[in-house]
PDB file of N, CA and C in Angstrom:
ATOM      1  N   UNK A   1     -29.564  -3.129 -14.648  1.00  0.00           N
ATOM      2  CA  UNK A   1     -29.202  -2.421 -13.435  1.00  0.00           C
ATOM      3  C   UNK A   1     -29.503  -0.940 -13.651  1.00  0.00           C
ATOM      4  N   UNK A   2     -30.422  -0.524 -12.571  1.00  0.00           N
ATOM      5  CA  UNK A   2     -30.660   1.197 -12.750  1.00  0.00           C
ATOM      6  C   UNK A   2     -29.498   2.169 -12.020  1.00  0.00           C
ATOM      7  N   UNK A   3     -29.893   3.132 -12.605  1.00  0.00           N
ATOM      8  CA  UNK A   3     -29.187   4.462 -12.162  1.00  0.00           C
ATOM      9  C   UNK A   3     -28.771   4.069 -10.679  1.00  0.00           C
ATOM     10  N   UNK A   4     -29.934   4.080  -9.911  1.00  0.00           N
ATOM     11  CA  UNK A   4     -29.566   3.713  -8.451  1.00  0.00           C
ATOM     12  C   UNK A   4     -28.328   2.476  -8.202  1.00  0.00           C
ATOM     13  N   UNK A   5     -29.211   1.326  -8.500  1.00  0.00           N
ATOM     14  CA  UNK A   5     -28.043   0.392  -8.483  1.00  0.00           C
ATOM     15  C   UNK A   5     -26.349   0.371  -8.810  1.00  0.00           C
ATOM     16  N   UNK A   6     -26.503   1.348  -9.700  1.00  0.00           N
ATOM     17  CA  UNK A   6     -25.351   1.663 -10.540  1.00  0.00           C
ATOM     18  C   UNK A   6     -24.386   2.583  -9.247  1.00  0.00           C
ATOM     19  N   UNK A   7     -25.014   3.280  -8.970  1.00  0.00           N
ATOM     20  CA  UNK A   7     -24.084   4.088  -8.241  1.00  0.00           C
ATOM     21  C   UNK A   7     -23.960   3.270  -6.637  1.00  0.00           C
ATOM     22  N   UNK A   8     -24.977   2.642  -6.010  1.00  0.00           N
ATOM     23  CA  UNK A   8     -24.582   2.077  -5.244  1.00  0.00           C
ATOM     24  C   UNK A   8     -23.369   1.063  -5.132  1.00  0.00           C
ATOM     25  N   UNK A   9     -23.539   0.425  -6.512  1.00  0.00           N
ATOM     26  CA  UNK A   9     -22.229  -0.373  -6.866  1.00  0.00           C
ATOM     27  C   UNK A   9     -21.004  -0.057  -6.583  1.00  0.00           C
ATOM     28  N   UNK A  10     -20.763   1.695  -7.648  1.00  0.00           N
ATOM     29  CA  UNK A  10     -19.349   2.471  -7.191  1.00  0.00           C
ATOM     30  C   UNK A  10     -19.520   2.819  -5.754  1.00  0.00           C
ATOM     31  N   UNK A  11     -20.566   3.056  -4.959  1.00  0.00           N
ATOM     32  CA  UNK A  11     -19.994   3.353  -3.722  1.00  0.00           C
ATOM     33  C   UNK A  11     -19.501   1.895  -2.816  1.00  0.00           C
ATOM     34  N   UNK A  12     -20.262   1.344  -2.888  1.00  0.00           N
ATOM     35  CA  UNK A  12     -19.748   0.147  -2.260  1.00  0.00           C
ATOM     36  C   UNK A  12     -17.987  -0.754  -2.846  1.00  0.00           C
ATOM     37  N   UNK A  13     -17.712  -0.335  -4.384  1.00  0.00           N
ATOM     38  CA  UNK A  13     -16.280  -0.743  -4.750  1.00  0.00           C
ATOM     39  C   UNK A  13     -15.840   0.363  -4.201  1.00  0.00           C
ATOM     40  N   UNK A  14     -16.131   1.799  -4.242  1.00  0.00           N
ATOM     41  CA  UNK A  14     -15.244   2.231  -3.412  1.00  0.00           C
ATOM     42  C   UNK A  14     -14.641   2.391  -2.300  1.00  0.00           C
ATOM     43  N   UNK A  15     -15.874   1.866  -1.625  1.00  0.00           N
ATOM     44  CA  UNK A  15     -15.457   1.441   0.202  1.00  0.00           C
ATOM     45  C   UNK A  15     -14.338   0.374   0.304  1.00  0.00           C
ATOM     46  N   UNK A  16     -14.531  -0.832  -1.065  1.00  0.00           N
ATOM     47  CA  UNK A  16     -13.884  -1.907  -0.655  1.00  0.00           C
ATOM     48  C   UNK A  16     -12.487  -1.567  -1.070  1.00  0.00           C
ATOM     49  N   UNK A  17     -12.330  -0.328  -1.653  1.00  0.00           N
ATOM     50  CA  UNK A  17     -11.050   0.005  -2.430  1.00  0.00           C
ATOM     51  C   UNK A  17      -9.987   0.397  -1.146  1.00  0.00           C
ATOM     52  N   UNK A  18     -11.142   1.301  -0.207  1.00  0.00           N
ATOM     53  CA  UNK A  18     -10.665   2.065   0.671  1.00  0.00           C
ATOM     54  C   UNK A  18      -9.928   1.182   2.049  1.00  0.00           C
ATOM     55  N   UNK A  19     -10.831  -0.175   1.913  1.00  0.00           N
ATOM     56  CA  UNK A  19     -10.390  -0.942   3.312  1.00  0.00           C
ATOM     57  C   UNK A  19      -9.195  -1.728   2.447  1.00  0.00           C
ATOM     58  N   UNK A  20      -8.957  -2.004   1.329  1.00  0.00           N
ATOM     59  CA  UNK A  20      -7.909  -2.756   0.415  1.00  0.00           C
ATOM     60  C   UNK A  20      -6.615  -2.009   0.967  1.00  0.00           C
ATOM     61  N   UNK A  21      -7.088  -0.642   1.001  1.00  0.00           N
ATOM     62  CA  UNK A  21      -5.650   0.311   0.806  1.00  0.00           C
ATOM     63  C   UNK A  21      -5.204   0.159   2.447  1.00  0.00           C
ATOM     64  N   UNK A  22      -6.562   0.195   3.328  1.00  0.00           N
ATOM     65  CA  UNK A  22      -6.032   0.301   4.648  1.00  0.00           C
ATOM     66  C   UNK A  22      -5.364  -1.006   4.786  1.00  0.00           C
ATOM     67  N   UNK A  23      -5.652  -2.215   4.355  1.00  0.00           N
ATOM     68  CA  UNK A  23      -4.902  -3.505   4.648  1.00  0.00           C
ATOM     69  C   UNK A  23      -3.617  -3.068   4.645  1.00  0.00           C
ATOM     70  N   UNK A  24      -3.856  -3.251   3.127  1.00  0.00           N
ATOM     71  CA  UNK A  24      -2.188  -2.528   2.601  1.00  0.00           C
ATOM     72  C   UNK A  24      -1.587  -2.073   3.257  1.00  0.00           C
ATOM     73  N   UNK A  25      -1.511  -0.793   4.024  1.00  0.00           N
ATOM     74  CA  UNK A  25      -0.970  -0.051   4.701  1.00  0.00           C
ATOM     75  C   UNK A  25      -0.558  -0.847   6.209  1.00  0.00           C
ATOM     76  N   UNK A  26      -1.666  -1.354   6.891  1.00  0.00           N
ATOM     77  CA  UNK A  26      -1.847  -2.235   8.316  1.00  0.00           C
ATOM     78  C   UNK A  26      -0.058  -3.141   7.889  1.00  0.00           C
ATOM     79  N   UNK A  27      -0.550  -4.376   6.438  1.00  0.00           N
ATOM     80  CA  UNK A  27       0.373  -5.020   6.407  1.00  0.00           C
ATOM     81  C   UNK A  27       1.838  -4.735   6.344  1.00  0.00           C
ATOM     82  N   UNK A  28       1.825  -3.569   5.628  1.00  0.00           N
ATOM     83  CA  UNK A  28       3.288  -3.032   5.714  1.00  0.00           C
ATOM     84  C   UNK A  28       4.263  -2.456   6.920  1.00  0.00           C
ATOM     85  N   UNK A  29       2.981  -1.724   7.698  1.00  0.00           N
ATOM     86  CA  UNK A  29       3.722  -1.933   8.948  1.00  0.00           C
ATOM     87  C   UNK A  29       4.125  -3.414   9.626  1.00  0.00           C
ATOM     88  N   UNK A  30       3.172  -4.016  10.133  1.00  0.00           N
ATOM     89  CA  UNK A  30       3.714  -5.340   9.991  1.00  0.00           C
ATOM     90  C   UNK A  30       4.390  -5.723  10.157  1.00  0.00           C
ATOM     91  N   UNK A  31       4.832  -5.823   8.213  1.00  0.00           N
ATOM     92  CA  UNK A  31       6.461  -5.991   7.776  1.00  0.00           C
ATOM     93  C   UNK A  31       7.319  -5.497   8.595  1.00  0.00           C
ATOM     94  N   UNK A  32       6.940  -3.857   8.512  1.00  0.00           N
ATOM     95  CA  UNK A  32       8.485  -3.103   8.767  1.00  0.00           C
ATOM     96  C   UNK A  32       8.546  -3.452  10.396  1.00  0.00           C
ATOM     97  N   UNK A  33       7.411  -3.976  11.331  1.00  0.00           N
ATOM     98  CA  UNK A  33       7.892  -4.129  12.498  1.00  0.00           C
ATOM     99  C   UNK A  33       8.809  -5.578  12.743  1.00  0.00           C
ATOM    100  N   UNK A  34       8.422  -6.511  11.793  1.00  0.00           N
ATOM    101  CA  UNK A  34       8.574  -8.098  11.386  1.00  0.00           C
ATOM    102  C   UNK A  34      10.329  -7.627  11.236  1.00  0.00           C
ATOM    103  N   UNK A  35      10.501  -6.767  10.576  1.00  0.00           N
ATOM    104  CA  UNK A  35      12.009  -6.932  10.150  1.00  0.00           C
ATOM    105  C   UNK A  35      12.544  -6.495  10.995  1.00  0.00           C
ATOM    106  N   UNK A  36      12.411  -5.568  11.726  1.00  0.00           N
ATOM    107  CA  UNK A  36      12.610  -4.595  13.202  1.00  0.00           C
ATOM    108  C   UNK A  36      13.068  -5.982  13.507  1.00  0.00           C
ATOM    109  N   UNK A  37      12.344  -6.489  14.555  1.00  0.00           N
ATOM    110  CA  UNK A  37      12.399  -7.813  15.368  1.00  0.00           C
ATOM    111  C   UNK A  37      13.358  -9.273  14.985  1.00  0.00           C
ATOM    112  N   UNK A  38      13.203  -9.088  13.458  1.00  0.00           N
ATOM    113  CA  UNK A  38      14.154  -9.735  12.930  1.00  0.00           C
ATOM    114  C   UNK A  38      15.481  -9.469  13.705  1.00  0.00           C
ATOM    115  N   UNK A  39      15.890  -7.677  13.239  1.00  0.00           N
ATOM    116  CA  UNK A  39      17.225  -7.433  13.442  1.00  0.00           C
ATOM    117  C   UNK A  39      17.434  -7.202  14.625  1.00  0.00           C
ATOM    118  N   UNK A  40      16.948  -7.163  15.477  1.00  0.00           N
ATOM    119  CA  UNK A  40      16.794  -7.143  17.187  1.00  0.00           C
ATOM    120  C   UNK A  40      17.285  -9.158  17.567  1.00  0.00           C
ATOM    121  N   UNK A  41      16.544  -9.486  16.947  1.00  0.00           N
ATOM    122  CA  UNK A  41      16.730 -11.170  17.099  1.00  0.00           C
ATOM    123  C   UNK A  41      17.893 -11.348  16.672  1.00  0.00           C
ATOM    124  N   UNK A  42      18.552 -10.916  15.729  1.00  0.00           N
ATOM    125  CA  UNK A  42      19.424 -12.048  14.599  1.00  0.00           C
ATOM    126  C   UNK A  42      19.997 -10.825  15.359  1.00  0.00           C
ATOM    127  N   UNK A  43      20.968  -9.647  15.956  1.00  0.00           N
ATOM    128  CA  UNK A  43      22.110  -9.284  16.444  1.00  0.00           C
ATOM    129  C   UNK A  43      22.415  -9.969  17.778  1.00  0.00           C
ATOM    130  N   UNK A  44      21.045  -9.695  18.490  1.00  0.00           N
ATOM    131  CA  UNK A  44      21.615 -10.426  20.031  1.00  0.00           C
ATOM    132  C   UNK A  44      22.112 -11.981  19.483  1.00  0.00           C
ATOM    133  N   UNK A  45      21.290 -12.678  18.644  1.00  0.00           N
ATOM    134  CA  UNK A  45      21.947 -13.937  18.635  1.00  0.00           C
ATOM    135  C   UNK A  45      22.897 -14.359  18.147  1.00  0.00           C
ATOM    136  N   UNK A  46      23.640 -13.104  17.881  1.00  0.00           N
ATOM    137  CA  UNK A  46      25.375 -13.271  17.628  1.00  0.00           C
ATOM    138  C   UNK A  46      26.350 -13.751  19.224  1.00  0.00           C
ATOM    139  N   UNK A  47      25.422 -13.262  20.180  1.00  0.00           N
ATOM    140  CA  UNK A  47      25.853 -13.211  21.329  1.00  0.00           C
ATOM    141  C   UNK A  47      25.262 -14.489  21.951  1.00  0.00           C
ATOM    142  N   UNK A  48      24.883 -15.613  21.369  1.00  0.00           N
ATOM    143  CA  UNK A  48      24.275 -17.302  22.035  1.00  0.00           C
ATOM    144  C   UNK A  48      24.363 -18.176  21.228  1.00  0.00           C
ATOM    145  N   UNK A  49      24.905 -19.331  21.903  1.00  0.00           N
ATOM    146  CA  UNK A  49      24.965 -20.578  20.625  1.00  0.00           C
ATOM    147  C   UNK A  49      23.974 -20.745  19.797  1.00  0.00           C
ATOM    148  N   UNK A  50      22.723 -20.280  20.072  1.00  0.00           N
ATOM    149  CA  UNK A  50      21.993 -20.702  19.395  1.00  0.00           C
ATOM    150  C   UNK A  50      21.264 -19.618  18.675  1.00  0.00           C
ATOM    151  N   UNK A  51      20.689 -19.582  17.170  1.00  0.00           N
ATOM    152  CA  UNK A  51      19.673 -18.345  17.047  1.00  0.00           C
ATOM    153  C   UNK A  51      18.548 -18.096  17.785  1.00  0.00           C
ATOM    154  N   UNK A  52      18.187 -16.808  17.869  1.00  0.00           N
ATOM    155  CA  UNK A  52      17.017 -16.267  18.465  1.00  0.00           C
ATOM    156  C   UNK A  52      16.025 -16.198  17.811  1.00  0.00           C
ATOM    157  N   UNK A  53      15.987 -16.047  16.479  1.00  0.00           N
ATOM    158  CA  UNK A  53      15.103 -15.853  15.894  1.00  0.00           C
ATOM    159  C   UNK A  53      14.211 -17.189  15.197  1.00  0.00           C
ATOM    160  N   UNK A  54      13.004 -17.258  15.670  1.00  0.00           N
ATOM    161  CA  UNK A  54      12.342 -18.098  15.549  1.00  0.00           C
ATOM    162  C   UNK A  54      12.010 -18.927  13.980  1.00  0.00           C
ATOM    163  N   UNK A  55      11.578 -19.617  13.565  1.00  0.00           N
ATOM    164  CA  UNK A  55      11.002 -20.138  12.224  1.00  0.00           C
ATOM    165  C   UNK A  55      10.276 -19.519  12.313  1.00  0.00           C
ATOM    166  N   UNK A  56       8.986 -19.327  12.935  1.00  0.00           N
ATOM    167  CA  UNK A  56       8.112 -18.386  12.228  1.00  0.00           C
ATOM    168  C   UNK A  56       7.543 -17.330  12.207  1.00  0.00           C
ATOM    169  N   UNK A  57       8.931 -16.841  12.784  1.00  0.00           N
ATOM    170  CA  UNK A  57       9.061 -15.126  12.584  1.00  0.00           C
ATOM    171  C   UNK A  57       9.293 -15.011  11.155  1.00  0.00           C
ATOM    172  N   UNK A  58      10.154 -15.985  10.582  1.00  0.00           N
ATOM    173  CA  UNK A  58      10.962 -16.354   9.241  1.00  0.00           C
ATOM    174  C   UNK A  58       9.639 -16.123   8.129  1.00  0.00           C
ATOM    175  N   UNK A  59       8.549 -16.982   8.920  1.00  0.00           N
ATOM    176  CA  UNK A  59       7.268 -17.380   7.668  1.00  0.00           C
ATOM    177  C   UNK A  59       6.587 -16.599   7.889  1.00  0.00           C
ATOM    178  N   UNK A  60       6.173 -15.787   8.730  1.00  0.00           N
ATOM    179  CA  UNK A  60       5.354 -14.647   9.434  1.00  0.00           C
ATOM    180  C   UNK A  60       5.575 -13.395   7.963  1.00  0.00           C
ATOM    181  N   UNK A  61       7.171 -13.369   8.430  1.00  0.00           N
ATOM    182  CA  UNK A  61       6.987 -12.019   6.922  1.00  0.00           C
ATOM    183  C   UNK A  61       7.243 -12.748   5.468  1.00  0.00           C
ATOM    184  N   UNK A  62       7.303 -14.022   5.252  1.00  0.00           N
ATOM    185  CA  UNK A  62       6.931 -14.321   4.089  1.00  0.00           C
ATOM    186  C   UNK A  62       5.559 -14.377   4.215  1.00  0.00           C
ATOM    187  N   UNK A  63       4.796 -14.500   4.826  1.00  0.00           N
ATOM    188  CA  UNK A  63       3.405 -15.068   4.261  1.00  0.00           C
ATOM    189  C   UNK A  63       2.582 -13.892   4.429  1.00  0.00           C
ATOM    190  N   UNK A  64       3.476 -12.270   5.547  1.00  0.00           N
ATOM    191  CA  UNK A  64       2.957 -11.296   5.081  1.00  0.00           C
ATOM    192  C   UNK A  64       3.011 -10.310   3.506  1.00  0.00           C
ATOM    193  N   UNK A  65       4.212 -10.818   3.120  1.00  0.00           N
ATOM    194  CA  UNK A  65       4.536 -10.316   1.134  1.00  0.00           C
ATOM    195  C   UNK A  65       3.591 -10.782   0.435  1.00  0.00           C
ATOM    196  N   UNK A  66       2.997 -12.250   0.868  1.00  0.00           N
ATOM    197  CA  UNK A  66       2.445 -13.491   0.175  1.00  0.00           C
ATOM    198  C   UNK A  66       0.758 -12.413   0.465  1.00  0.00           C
ATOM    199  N   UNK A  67       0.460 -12.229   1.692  1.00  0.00           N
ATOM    200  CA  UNK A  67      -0.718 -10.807   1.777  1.00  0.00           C
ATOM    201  C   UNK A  67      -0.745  -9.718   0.828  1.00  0.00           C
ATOM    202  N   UNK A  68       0.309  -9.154   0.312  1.00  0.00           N
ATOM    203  CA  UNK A  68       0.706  -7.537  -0.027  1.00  0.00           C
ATOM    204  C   UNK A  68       0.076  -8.291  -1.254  1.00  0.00           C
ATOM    205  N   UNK A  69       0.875  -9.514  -1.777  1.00  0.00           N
ATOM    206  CA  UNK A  69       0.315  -9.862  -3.293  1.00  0.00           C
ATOM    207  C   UNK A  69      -1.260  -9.952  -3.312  1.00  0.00           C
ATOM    208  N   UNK A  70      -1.597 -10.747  -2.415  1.00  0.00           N
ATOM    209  CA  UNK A  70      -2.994 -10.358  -2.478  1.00  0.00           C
ATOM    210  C   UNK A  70      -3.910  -9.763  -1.986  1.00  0.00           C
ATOM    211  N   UNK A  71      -3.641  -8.299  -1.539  1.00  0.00           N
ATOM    212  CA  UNK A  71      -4.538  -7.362  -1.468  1.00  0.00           C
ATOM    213  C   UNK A  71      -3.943  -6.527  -2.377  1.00  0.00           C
ATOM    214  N   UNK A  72      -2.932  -6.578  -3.479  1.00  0.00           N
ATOM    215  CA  UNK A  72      -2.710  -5.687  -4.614  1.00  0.00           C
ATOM    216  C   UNK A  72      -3.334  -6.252  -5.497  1.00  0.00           C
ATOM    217  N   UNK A  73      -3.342  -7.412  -5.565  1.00  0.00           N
ATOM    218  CA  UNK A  73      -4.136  -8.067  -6.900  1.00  0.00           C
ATOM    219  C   UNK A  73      -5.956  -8.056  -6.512  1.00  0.00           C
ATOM    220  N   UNK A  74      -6.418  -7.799  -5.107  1.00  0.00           N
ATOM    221  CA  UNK A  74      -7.760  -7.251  -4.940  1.00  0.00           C
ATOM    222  C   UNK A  74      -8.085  -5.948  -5.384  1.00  0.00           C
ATOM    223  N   UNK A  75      -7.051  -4.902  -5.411  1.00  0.00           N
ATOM    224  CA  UNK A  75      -7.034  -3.733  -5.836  1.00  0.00           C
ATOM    225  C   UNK A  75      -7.101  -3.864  -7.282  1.00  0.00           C
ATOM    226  N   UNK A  76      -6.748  -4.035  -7.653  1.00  0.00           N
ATOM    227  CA  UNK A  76      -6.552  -4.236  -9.469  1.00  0.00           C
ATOM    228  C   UNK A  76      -7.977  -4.840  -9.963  1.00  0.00           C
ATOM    229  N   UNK A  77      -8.495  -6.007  -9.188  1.00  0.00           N
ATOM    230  CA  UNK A  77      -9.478  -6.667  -9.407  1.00  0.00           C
ATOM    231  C   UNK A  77     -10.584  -5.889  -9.173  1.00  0.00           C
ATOM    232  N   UNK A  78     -10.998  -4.812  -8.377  1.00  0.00           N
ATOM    233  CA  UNK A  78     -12.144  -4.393  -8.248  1.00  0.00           C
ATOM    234  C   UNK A  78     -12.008  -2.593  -8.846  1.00  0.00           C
ATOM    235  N   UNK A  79     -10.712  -2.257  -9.206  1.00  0.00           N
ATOM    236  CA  UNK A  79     -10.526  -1.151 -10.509  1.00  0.00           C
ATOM    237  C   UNK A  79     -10.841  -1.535 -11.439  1.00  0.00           C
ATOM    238  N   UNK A  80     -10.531  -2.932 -12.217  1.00  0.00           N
ATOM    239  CA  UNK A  80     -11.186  -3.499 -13.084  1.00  0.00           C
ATOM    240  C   UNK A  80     -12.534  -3.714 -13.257  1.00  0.00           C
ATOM    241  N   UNK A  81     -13.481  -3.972 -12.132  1.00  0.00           N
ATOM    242  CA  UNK A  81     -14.882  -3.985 -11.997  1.00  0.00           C
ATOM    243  C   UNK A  81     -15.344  -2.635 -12.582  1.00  0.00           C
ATOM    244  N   UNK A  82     -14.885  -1.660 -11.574  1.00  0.00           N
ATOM    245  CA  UNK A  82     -14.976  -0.479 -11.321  1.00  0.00           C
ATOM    246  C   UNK A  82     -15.162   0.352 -12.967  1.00  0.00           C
ATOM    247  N   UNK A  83     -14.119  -0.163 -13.766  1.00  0.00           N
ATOM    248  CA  UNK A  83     -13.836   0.627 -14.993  1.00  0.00           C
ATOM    249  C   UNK A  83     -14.623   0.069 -16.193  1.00  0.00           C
ATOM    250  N   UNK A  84     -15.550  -1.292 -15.560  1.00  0.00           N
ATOM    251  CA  UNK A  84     -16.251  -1.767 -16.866  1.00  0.00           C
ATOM    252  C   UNK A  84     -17.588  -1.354 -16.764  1.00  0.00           C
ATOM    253  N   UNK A  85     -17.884  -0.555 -15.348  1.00  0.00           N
ATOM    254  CA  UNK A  85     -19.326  -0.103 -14.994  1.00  0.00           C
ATOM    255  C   UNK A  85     -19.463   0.939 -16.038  1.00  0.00           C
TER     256      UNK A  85
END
């Protein structure tokens, strides 16, 4: 791999570093709106026999944590690329 190639490489891991981080960020809001809605759900439904809050609102922000793990472990994975160039 030449000079050229070489640096095209880091620019292109670094782009992918950059949209990793924006996930990251996207997903965490997300979350923090996921839990919002949670606690909006689960108070009014103190006030009805029944809960408000759906099942898969429930799996929605597990399977968004279950995301965070893997776009942190994409991050790690392509610093690792990154650091053997």
């Amino acid at each position: 791999m030449g000079p050229d190639s070489m640096g095209e490489v880091r620019v292109v891991l670094a782009d992918v570093t950059e949209q990793l981080g924006t996930a990251f960020r996207h997903a965490r809001v997300a979350r923090a709106r996921l839990a919002d809605a949670l606690a909006v759900l689960s108070e009014l439904g103190t006030q009805h026999s029944e809960p408000l809050v759906p099942v898969e609102l429930r799996h929605a922000d597990a399977e968004l944590e279950r995301g965070l793990g893997f776009i942190s472990g994409g991050v790690t994975a392509v610093a690792d690329i990154d650091a053997r160039l």
